[in-house]
N, C-alpha and C. Protein backbone atom coordinates (compact mmCIF):
# COMPACT_ATOMS: atom_id res chain seq x y z
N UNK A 1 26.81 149.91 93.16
CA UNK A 1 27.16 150.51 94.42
C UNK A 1 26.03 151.41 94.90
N UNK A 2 25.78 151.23 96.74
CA UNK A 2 24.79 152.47 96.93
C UNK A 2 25.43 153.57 96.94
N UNK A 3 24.23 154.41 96.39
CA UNK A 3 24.34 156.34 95.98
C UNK A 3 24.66 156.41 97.29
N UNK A 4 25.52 157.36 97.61
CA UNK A 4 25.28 158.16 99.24
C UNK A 4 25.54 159.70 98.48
N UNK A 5 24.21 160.46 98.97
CA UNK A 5 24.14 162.07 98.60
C UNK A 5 25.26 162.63 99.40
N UNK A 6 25.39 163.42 98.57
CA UNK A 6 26.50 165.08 98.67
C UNK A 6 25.76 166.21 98.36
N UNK A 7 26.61 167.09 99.06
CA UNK A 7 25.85 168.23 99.22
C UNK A 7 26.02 168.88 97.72
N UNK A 8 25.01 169.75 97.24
CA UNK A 8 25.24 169.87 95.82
C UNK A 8 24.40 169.51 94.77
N UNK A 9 24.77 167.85 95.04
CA UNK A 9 23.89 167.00 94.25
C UNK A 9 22.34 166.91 93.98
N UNK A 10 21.69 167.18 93.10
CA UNK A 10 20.26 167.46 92.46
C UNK A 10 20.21 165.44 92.43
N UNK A 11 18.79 165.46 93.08
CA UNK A 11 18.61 164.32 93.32
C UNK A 11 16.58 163.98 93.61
N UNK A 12 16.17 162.80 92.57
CA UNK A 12 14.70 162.85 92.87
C UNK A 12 14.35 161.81 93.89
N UNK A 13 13.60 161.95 94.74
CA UNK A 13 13.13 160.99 95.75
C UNK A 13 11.66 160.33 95.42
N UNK A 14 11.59 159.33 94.85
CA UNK A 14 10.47 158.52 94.95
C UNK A 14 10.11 157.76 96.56
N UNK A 15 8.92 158.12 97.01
CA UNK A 15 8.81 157.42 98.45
C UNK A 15 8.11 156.32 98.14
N UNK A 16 7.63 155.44 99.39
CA UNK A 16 6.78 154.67 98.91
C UNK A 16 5.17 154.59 98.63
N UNK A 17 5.16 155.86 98.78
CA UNK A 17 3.74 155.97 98.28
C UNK A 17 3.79 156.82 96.30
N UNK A 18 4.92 156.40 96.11
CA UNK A 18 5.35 157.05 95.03
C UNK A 18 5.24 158.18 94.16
N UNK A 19 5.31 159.45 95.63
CA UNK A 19 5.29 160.49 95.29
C UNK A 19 6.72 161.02 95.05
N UNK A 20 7.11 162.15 94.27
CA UNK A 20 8.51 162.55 93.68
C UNK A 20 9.21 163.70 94.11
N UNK A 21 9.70 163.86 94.27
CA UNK A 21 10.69 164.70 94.96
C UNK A 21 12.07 165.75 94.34
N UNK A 22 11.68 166.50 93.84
CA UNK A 22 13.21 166.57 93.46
C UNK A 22 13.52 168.03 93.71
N UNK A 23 15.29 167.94 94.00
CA UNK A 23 15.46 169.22 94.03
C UNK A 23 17.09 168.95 94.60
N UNK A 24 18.04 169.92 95.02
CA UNK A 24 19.27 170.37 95.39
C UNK A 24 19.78 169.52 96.89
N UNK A 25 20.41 168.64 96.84
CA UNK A 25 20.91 168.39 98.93
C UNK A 25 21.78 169.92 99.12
N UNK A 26 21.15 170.46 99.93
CA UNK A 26 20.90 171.63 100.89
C UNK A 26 21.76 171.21 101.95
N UNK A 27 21.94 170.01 102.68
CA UNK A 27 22.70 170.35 103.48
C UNK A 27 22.76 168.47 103.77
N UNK A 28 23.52 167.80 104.39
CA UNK A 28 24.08 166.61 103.90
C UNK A 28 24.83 166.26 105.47
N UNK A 29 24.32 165.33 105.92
CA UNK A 29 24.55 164.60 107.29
C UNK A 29 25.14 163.35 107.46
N UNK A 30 25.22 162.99 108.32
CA UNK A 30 25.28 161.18 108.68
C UNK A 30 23.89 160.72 108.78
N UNK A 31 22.72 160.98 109.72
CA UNK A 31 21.56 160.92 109.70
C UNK A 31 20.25 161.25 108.69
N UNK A 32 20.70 162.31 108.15
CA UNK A 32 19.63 162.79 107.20
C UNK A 32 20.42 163.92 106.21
N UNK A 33 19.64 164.08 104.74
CA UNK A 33 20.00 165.29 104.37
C UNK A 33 18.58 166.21 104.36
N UNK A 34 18.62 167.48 103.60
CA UNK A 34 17.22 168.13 103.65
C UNK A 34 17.38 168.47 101.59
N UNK A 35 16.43 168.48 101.41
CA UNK A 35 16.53 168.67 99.76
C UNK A 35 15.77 169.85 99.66
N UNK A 36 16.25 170.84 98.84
CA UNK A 36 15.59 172.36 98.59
C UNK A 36 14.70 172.16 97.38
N UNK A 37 13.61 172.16 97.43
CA UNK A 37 12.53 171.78 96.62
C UNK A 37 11.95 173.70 95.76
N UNK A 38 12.53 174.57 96.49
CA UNK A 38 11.78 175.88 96.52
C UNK A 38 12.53 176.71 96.92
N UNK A 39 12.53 177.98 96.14
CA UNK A 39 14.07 179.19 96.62
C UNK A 39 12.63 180.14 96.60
N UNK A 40 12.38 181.24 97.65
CA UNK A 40 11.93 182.25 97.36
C UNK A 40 12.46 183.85 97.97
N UNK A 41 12.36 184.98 96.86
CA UNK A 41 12.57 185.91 97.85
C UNK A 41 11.60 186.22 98.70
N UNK A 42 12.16 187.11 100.02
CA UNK A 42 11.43 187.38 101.17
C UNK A 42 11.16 188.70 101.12
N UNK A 43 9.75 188.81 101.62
CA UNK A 43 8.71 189.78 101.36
C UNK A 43 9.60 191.10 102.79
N UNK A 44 10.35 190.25 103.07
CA UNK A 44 10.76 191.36 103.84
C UNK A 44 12.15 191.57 104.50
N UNK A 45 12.87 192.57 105.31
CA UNK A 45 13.97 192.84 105.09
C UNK A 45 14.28 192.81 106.75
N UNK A 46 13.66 191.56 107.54
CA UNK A 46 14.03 191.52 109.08
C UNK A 46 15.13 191.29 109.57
N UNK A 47 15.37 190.22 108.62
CA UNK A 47 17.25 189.48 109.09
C UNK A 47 17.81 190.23 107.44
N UNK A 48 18.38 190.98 107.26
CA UNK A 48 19.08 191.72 106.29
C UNK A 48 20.02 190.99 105.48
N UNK A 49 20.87 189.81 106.33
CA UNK A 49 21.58 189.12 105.62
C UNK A 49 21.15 187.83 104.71
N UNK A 50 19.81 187.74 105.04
CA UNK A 50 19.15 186.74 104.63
C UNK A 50 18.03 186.99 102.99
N UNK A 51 18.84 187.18 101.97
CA UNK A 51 17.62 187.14 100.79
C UNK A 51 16.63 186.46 100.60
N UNK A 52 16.93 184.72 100.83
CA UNK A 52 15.59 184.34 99.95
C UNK A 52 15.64 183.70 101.73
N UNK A 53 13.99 182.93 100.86
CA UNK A 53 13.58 181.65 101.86
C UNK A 53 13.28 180.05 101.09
N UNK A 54 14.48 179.28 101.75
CA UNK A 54 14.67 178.27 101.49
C UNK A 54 13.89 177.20 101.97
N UNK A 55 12.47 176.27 101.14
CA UNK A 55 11.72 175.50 101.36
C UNK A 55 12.56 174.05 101.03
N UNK A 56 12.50 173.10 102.12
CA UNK A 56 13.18 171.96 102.80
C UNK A 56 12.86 170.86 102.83
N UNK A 57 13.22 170.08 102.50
CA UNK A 57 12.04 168.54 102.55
C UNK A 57 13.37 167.69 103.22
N UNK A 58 12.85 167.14 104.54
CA UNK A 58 14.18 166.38 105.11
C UNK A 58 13.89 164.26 104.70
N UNK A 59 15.00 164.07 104.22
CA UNK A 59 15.47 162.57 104.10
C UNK A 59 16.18 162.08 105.25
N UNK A 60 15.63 161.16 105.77
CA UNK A 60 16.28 160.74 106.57
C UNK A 60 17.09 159.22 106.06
N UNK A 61 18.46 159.14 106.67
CA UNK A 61 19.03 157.56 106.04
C UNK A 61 18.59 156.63 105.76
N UNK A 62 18.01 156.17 106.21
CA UNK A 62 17.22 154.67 105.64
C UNK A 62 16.01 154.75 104.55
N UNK A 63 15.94 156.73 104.08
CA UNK A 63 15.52 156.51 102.92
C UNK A 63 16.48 156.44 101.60
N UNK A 64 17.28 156.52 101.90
CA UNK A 64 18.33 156.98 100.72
C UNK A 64 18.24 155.71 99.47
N UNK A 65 18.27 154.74 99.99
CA UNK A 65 17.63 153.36 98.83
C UNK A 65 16.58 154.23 97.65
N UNK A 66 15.97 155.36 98.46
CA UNK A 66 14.40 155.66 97.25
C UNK A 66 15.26 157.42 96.40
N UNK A 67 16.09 157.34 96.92
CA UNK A 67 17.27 158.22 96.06
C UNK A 67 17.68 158.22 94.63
N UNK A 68 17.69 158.97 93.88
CA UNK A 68 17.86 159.04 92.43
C UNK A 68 19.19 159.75 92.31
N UNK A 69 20.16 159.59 91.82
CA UNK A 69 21.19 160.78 91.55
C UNK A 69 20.66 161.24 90.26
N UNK A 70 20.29 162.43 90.40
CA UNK A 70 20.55 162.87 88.47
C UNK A 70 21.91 163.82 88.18
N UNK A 71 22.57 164.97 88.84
CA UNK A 71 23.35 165.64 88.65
C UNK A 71 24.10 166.10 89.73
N UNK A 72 25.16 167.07 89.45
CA UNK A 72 25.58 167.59 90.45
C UNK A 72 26.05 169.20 90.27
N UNK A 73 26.40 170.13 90.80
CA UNK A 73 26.55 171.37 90.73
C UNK A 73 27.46 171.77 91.41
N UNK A 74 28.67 172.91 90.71
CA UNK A 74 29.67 173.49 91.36
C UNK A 74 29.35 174.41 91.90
N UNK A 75 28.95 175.85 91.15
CA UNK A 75 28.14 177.07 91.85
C UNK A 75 27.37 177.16 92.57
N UNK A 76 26.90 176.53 93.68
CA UNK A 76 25.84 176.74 94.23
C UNK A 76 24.92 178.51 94.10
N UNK A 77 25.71 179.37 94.45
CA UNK A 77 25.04 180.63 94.62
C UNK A 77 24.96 181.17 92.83
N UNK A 78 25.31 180.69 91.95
CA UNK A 78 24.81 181.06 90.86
C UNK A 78 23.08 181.23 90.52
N UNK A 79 23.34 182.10 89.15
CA UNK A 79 21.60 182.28 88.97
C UNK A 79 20.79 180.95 87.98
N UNK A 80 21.80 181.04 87.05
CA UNK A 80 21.37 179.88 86.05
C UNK A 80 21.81 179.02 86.26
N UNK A 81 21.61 177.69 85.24
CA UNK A 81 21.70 176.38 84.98
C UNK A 81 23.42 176.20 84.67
N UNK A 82 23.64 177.37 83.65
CA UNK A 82 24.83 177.27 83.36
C UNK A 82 25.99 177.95 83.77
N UNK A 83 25.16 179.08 84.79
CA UNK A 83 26.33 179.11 85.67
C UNK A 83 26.67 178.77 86.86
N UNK A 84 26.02 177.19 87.15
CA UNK A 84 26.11 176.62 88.15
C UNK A 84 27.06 175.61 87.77
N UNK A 85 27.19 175.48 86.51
CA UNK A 85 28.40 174.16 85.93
C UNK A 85 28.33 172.71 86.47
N UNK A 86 26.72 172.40 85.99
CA UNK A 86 26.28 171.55 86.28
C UNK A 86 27.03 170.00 85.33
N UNK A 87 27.18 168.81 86.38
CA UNK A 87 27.41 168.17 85.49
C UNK A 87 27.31 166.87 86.54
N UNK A 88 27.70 166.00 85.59
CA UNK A 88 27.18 164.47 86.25
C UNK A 88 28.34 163.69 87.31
N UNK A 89 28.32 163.59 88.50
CA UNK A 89 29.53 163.07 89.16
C UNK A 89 29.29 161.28 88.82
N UNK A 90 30.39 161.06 88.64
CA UNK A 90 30.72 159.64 88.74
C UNK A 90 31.26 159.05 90.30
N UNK A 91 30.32 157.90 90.97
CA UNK A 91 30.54 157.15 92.14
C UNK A 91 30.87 156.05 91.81
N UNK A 92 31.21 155.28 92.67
CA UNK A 92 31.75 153.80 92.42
C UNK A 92 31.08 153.04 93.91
């Protein structure tokens, strides 16, 4: 069956120039998702509600064929690995 990403899901993108990709779907569409490759904090305190800065790499649908599932994650706003309660979703 084809993968279709969820938001959550840690996923590597091979393109066709077979460079790699990997990181978190950030945010999950009909058209495209964007994959968070990079979390950083921000050097500064302009928008207050905003801690880090989130670096983005957008997929658009008709790449999703070059899609890898490796995992998936409950916590999103957790710090670690394990307290994100990472684990493997099963698709059909």
């Amino acid at each position: 069956m084809k993968y279709v990403p969820k938001l959550n899901d840690y996923v590597a993108w091979t393109n066709s120039l077979g460079q790699v990709t990997e990181g978190w779907v950030y945010y999950c569409g009909e058209e495209h998702i964007s994959i968070e490759v990079d979390v950083k904090d921000k050097p500064d305190e302009l928008v207050s509600m905003h801690k880090k800065i989130h670096v983005l790499v957008v997929c658009n649908n008709w790449h999703w064929d070059e899609l890898e599932y490796v995992k998936s994650r409950r916590n999103k706003n957790a710090e670690t690995l394990e307290d994100m309660e990472v684990y493997i979703r099963k698709f059909q």
